[in-house]
C-alpha atoms as a PDB file:
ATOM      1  CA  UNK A   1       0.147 116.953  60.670  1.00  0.00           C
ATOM      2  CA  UNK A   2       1.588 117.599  57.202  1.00  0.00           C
ATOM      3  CA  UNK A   3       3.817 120.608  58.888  1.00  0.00           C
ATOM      4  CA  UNK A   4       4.996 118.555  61.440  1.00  0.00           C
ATOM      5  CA  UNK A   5       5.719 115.823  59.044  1.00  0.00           C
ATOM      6  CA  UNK A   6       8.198 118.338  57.553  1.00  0.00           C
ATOM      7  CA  UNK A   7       9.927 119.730  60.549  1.00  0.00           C
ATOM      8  CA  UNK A   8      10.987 115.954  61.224  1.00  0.00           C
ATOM      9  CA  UNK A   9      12.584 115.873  58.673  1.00  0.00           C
ATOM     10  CA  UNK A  10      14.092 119.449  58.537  1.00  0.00           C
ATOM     11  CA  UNK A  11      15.561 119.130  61.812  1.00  0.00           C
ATOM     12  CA  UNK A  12      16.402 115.107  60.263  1.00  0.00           C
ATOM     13  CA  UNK A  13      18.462 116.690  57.787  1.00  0.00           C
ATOM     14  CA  UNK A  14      19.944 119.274  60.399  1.00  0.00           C
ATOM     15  CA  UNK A  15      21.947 116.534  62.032  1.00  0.00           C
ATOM     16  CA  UNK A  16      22.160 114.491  59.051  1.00  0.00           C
ATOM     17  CA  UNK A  17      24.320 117.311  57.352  1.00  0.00           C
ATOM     18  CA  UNK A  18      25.841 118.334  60.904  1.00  0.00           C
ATOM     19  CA  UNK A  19      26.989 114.572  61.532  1.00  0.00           C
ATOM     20  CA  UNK A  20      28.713 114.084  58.214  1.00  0.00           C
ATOM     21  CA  UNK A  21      30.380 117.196  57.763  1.00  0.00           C
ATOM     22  CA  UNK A  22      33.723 116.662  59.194  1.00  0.00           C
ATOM     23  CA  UNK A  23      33.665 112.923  56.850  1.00  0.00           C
ATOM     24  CA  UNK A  24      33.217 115.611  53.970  1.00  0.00           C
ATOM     25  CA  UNK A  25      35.552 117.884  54.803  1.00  0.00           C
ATOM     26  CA  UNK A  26      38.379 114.997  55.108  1.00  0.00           C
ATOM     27  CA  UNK A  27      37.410 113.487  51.375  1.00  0.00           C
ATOM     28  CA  UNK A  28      37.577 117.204  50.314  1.00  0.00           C
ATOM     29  CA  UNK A  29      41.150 117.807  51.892  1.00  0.00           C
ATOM     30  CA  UNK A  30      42.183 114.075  50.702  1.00  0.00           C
ATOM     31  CA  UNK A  31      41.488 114.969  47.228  1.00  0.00           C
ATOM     32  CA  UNK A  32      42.541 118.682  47.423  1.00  0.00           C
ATOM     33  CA  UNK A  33      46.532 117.161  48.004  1.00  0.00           C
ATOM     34  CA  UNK A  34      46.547 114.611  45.371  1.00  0.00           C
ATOM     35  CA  UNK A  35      45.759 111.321  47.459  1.00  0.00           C
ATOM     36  CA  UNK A  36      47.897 112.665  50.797  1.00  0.00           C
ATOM     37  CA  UNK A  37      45.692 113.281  53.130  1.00  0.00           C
ATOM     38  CA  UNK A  38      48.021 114.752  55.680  1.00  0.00           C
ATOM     39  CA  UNK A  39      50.742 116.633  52.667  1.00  0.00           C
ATOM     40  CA  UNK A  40      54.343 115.789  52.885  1.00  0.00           C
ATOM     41  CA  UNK A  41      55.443 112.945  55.561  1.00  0.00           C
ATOM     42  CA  UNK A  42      57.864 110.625  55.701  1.00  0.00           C
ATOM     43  CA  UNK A  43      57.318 106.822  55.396  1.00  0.00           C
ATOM     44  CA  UNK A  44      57.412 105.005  58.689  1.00  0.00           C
ATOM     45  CA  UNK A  45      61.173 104.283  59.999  1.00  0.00           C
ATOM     46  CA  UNK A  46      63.136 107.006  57.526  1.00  0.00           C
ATOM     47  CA  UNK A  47      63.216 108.843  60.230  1.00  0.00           C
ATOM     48  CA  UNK A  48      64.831 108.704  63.870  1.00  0.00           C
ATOM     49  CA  UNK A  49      63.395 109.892  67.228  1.00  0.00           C
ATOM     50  CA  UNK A  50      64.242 110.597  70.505  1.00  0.00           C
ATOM     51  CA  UNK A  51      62.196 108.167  71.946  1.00  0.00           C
ATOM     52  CA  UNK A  52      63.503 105.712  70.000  1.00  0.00           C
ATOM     53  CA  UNK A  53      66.898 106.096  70.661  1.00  0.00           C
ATOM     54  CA  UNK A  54      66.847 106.548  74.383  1.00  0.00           C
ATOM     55  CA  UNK A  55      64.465 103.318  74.400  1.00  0.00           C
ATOM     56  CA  UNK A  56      67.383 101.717  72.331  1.00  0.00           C
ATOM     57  CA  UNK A  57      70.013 103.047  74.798  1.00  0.00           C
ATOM     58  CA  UNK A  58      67.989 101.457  77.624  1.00  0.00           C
ATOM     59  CA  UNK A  59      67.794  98.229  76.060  1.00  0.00           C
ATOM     60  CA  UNK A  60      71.362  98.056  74.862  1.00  0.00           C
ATOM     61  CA  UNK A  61      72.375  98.885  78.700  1.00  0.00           C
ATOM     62  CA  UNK A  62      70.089  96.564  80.220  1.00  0.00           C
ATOM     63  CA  UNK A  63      71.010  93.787  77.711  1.00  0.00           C
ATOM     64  CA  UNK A  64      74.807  94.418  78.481  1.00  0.00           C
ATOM     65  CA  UNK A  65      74.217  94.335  82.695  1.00  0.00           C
ATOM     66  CA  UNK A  66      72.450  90.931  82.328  1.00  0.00           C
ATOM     67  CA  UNK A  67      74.347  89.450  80.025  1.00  0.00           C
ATOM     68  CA  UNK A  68      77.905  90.820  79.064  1.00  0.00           C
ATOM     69  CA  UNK A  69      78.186  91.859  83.408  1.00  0.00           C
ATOM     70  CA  UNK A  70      80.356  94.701  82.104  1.00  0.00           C
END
């Protein structure tokens, strides 16, 4: 009873330790780079993208058929 009692909560602990370990391993990394969790990156909209600019190239055209017609 007692022995079973404490394989519970061995194999309790198992997953415990198991489930939590990648949330540990982030706060380690977080603190390891002084509050940047992912290092260097640029704030949101310094930079430009491909993506962006062909979306903006779509728009501008489709902006200029309906409503310049030219």
């Amino acid at each position: 009873m007692i022995v079973d009692i404490f394989l519970v909560t061995f194999f309790m602990w198992v997953v415990a330790v198991c489930a939590f370990a990648p949330l540990g391993y982030f706060i380690y990394m977080y603190t390891m780079k002084s509050g940047e969790p992912f290092g260097d990156t640029e704030p949101h909209g310094d930079s430009e993208s491909k993506v962006l600019e062909v979306v903006g190239l779509a728009i501008h055209a489709l902006k200029k058929g309906l409503i310049g017609g030219k």
